[in-house]
C-alpha atoms as a PDB file:
ATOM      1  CA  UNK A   1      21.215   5.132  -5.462  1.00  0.00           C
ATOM      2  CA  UNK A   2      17.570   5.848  -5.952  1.00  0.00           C
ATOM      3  CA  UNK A   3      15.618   6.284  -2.500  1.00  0.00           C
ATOM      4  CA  UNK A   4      12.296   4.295  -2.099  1.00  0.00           C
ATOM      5  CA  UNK A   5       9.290   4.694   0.546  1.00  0.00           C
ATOM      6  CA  UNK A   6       8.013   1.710   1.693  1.00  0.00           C
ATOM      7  CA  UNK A   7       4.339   2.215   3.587  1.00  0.00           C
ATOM      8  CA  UNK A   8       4.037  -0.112   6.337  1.00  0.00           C
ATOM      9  CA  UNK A   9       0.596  -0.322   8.473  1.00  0.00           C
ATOM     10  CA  UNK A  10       1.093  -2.517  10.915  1.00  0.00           C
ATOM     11  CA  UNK A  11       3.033  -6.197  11.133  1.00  0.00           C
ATOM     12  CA  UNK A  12       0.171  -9.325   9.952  1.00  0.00           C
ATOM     13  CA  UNK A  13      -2.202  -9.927   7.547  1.00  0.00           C
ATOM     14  CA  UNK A  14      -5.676  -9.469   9.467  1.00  0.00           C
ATOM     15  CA  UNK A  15      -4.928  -6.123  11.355  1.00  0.00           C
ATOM     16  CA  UNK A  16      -1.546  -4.949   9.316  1.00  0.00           C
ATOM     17  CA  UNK A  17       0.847  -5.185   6.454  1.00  0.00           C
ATOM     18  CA  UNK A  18       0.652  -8.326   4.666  1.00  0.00           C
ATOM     19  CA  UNK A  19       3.620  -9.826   6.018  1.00  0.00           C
ATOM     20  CA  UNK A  20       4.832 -11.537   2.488  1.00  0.00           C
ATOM     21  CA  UNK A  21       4.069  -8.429   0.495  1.00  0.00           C
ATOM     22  CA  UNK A  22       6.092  -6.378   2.513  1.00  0.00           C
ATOM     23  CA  UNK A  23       8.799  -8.524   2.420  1.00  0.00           C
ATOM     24  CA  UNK A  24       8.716  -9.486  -1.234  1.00  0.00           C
ATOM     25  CA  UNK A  25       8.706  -6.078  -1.873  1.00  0.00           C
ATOM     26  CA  UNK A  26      11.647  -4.949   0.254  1.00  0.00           C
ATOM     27  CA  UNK A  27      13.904  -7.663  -1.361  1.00  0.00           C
ATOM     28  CA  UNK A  28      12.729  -6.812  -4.599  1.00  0.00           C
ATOM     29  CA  UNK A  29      13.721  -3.239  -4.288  1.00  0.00           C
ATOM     30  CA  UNK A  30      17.188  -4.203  -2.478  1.00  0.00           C
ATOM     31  CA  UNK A  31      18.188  -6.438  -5.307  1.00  0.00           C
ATOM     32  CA  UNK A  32      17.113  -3.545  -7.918  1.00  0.00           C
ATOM     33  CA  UNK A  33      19.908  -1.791  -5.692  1.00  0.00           C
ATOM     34  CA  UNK A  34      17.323   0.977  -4.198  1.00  0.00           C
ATOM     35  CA  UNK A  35      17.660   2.423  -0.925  1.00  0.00           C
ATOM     36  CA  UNK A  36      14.880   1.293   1.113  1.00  0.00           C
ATOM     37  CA  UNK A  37      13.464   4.092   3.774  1.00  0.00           C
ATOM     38  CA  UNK A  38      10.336   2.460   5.509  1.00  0.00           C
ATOM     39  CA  UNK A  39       7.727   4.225   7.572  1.00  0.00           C
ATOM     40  CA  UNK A  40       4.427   4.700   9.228  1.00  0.00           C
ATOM     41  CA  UNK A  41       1.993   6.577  10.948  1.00  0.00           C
ATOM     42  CA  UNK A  42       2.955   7.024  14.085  1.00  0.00           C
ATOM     43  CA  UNK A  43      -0.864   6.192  15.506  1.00  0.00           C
ATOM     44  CA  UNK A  44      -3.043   3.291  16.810  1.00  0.00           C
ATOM     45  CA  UNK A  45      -3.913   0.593  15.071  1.00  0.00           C
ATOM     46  CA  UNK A  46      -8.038   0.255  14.555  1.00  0.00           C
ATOM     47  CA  UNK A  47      -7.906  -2.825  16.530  1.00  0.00           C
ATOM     48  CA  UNK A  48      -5.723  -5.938  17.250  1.00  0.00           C
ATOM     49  CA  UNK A  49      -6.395  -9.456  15.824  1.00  0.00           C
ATOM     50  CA  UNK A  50      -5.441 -12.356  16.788  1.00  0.00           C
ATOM     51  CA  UNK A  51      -3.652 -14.668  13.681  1.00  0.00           C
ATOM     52  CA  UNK A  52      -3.982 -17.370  15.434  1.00  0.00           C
ATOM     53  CA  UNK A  53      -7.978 -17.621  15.654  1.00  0.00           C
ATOM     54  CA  UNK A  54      -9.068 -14.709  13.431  1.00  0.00           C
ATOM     55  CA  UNK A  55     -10.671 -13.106  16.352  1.00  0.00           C
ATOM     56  CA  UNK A  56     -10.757  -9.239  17.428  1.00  0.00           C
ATOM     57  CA  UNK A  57      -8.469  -9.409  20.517  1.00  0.00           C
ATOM     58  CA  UNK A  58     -10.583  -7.417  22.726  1.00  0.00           C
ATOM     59  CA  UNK A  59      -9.025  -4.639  25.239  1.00  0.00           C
ATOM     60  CA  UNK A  60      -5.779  -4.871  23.041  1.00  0.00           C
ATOM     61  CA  UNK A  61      -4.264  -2.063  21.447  1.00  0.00           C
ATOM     62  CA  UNK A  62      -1.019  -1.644  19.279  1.00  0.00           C
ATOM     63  CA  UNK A  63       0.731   1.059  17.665  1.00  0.00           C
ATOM     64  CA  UNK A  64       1.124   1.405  14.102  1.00  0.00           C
ATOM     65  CA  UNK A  65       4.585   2.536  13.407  1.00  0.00           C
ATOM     66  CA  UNK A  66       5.700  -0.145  16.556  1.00  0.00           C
ATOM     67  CA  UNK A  67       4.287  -2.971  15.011  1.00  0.00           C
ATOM     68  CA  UNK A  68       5.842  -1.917  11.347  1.00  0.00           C
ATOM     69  CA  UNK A  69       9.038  -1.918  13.099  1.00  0.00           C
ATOM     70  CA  UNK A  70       8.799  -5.816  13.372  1.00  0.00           C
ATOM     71  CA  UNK A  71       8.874  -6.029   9.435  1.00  0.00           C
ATOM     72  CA  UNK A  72      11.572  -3.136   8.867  1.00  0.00           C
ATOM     73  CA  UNK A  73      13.702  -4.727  11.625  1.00  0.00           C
ATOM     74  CA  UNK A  74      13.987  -1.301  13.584  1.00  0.00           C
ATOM     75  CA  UNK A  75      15.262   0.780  10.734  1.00  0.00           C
ATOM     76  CA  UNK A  76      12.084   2.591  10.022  1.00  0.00           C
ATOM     77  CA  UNK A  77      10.516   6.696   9.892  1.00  0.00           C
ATOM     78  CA  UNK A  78       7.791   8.052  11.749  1.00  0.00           C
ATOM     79  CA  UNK A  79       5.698   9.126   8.372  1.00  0.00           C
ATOM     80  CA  UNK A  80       5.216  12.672  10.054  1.00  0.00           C
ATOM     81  CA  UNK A  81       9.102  12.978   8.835  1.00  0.00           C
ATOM     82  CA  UNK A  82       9.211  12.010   5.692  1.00  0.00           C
ATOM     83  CA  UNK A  83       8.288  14.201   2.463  1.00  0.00           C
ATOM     84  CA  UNK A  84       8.646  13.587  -1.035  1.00  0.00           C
ATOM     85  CA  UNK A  85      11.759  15.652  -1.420  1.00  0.00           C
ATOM     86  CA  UNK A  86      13.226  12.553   0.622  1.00  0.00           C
ATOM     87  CA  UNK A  87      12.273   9.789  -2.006  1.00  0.00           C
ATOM     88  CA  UNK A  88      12.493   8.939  -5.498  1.00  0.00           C
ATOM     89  CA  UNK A  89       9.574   6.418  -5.331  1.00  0.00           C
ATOM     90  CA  UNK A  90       7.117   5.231  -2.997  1.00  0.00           C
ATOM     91  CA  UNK A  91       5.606   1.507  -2.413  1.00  0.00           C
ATOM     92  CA  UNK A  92       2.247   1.058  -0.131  1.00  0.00           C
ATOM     93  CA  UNK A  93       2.115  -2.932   0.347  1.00  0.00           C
ATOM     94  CA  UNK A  94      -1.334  -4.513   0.807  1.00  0.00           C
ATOM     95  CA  UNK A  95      -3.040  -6.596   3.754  1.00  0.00           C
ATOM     96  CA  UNK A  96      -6.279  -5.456   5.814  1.00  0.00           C
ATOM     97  CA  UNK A  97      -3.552  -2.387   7.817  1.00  0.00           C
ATOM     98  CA  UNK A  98      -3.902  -0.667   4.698  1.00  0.00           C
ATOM     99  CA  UNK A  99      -7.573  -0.729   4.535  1.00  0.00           C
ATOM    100  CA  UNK A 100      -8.094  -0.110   8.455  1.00  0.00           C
ATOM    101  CA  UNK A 101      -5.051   1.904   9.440  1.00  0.00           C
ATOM    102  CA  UNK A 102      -4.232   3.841   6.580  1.00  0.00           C
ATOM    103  CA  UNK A 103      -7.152   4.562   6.033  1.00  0.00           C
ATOM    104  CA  UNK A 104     -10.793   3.372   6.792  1.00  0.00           C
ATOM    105  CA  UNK A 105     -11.787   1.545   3.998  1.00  0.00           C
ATOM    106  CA  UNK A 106     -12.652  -1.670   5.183  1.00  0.00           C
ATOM    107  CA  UNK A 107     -15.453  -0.175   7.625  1.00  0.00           C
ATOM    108  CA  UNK A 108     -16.541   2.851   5.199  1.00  0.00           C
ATOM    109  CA  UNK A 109     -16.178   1.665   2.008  1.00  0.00           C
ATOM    110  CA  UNK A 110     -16.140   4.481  -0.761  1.00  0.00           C
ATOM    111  CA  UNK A 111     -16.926   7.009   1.861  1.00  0.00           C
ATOM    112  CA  UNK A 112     -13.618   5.822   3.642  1.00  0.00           C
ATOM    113  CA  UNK A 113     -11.197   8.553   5.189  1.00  0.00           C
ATOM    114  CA  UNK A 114      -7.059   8.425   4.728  1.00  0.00           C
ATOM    115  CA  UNK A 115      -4.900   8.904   7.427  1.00  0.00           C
ATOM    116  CA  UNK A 116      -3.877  12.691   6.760  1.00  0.00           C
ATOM    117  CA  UNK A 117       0.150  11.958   7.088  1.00  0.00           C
ATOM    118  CA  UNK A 118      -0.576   8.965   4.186  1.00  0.00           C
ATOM    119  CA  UNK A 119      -2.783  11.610   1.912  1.00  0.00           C
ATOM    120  CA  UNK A 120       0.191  14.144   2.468  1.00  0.00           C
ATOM    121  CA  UNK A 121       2.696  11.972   1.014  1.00  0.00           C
ATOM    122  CA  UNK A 122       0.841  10.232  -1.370  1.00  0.00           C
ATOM    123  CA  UNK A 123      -0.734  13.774  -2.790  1.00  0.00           C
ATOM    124  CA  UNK A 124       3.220  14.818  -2.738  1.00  0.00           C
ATOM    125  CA  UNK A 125       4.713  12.056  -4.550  1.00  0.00           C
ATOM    126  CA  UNK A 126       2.431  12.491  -7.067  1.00  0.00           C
ATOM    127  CA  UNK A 127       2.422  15.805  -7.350  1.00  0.00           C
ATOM    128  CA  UNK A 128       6.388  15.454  -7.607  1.00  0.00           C
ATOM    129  CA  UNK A 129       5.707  13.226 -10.790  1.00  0.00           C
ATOM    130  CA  UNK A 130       7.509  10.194  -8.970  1.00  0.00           C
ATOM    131  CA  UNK A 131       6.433   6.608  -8.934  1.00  0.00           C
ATOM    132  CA  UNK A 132       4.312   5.382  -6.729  1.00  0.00           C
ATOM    133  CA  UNK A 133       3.186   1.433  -6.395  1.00  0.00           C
ATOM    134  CA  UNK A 134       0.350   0.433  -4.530  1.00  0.00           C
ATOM    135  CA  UNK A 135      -0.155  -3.409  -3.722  1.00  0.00           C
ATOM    136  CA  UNK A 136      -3.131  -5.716  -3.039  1.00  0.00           C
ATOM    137  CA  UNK A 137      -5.990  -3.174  -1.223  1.00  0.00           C
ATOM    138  CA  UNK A 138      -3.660  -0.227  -1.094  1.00  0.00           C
ATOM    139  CA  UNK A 139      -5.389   1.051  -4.289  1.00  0.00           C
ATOM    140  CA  UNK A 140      -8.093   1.738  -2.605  1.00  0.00           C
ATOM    141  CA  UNK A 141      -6.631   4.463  -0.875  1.00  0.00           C
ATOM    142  CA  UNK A 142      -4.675   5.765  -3.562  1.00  0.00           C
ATOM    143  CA  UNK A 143      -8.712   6.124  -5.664  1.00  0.00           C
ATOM    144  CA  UNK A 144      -9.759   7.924  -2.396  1.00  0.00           C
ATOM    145  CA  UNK A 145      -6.728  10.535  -2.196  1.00  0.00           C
ATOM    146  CA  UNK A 146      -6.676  11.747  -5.597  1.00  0.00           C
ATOM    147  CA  UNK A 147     -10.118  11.528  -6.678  1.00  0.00           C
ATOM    148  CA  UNK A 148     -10.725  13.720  -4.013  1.00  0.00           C
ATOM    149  CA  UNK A 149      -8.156  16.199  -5.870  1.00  0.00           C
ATOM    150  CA  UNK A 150     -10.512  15.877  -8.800  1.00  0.00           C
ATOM    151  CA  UNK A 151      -8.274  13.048 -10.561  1.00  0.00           C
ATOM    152  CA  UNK A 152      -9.513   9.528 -11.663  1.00  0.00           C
ATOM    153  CA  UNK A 153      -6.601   7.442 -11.153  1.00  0.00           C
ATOM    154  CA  UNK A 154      -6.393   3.821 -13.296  1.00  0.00           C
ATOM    155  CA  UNK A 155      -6.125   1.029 -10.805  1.00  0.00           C
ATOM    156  CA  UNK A 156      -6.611  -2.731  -9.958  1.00  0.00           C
ATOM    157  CA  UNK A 157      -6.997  -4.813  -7.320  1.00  0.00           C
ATOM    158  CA  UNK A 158      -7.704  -7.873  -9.414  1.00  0.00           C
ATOM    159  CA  UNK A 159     -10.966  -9.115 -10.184  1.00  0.00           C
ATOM    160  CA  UNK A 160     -13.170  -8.229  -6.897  1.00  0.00           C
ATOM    161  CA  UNK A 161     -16.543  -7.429  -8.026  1.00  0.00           C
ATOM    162  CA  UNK A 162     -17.823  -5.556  -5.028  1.00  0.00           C
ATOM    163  CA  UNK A 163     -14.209  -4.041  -4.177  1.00  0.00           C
ATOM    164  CA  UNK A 164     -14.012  -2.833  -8.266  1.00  0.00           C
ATOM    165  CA  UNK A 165     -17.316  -1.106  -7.520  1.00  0.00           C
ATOM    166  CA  UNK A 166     -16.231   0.677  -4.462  1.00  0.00           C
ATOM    167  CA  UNK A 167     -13.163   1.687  -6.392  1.00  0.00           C
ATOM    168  CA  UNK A 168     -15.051   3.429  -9.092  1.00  0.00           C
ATOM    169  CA  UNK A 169     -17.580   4.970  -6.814  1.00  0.00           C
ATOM    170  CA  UNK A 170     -15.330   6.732  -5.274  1.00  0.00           C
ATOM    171  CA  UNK A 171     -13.969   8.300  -9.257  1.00  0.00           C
ATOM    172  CA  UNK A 172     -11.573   6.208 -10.044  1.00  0.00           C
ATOM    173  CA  UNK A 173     -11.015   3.443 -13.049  1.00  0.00           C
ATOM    174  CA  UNK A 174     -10.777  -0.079 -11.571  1.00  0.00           C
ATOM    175  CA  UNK A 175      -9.260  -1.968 -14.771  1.00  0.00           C
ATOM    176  CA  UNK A 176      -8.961  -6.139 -14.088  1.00  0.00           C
ATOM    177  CA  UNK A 177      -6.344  -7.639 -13.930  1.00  0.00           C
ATOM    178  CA  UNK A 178      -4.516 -11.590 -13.164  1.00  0.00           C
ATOM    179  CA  UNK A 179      -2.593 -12.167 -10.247  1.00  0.00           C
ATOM    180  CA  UNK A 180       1.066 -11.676 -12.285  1.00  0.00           C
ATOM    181  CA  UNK A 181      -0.267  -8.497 -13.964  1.00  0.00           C
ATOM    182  CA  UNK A 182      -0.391  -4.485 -12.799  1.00  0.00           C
ATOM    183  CA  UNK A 183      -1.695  -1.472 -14.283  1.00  0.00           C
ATOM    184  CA  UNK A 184       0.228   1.580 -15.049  1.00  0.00           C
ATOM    185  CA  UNK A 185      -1.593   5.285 -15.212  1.00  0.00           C
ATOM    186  CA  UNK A 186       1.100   6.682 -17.356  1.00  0.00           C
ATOM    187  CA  UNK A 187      -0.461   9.954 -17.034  1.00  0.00           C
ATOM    188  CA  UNK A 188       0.117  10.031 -12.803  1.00  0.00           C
ATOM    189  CA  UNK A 189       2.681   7.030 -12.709  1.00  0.00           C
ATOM    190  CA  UNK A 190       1.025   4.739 -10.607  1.00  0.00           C
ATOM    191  CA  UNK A 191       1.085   1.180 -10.769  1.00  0.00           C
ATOM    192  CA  UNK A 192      -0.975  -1.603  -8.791  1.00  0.00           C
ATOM    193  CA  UNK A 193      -1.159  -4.982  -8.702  1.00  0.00           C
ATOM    194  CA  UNK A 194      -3.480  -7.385  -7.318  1.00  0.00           C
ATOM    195  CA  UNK A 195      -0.971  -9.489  -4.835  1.00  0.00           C
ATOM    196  CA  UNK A 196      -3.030 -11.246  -2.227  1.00  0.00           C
ATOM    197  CA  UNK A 197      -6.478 -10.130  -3.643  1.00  0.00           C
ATOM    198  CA  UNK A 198      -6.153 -12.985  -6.225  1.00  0.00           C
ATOM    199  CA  UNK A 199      -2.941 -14.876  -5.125  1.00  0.00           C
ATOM    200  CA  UNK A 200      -3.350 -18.547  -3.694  1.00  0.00           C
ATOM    201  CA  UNK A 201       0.532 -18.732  -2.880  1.00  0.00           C
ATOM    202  CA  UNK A 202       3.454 -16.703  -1.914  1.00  0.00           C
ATOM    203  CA  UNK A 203       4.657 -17.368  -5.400  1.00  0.00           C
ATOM    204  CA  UNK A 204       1.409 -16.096  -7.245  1.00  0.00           C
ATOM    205  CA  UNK A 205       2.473 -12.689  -4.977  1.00  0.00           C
ATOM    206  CA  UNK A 206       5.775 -12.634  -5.722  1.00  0.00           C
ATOM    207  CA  UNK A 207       5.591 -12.618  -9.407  1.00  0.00           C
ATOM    208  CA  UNK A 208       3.454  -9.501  -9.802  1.00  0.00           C
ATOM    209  CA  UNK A 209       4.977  -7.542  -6.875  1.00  0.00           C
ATOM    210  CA  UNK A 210       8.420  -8.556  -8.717  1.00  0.00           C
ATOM    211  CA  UNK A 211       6.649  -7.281 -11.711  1.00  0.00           C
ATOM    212  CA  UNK A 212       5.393  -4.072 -10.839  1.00  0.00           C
ATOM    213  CA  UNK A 213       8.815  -3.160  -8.567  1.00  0.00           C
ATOM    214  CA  UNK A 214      10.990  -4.232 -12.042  1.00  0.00           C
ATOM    215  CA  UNK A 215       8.409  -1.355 -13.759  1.00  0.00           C
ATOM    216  CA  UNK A 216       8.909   0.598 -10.732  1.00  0.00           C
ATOM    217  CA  UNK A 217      12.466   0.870 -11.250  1.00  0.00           C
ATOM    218  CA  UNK A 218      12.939   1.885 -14.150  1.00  0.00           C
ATOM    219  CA  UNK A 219      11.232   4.992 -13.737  1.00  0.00           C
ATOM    220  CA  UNK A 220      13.399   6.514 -11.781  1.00  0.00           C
END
């Protein structure tokens, strides 16, 4: 049974993982039959937000790998743990955790830094040759990490004007793409897909998350 990572950042949309990408990806890999190991960093969050109003919850603060426990029901891995030797594949879902607790890319931009247990990992898996999917604004980080190792990875987060521009400022190739589509970069086995970037329903999600996790698959 292949072994998949699943990079969680948090538990809600404004401050986390993106609740239905996370889950429409762990159901997707459980009925391709994958073992699903999910994780974290084991750190704070950047800040907590309430769902309710949108607003910065001031004088809160919330752990990273606690929250992701919500969505992985307990059964989750403190990142530190986890190296590529323990997967066959590794998924980072999307919402605004990935951009502000992965890494910094929401507040930075192009000049955005990556959690170093994420660019570990990552820079592993890919230096392993194995799969890795990023969803939504996960690519961002992914175009940070290796174009910092001097590659230019091919990636999309949809159709984003000022997003595609911070993507290829920082060396990589932003390619657009529809809400049911993802891009593959054969040559370091990546694929994306635009999820909640472009989607106006959980079902717009689900079919290119389905999509890219079906491509995922059969890669291993």
């Amino acid at each position: 049974m292949a072994k998949v990572g699943v990079v969680l950042s948090g538990c809600g949309v404004f401050d986390g993982s993106e609740i239905h990408e996370a889950v429409i990806t762990l159901l997707a890999l459980d009925r391709a039959g994958a073992e699903i190991i999910c994780m974290a960093p084991n750190a704070p969050q950047l800040h907590v937000v309430n769902h309710l109003t949108g607003e910065v919850a001031e004088g809160e603060s919330r752990n990273i790998l606690v929250e992701s426990a919500r969505i992985a029901r307990g059964a989750i891995k403190d990142m530190a743990t986890v190296t590529a030797a323990d997967i066959d594949a590794l998924v980072l879902p999307g919402g605004f955790g990935a951009a502000k607790n992965l890494c910094d890319f929401a507040i930075n931009g192009p000049e955005c830094q990556v959690n170093p247990e994420v660019s570990r990992l990552v820079s592993e898996v890919v230096a392993a040759k194995k799969p890795l999917a990023a969803i939504c604004i996960a690519p961002a980080l992914i175009a940070r990490i290796l174009s910092q190792a001097g590659k230019a990875p091919q990636v999309t987060i949809g159709t984003d004007p000022g997003t595609a521009e911070a993507i290829n400022a920082m060396g990589a190739v932003h390619i657009n793409k529809t809400v049911e589509e993802f891009v593959v970069d054969e040559n370091l086995n990546i694929l994306t897909t635009p999820a909640y970037m472009l989607a106006g329903s959980i079902k717009e999600a689900a079919d290119g998350i389905e999509a890219t996790i079906q491509d995922l698959m059969t890669r291993l």
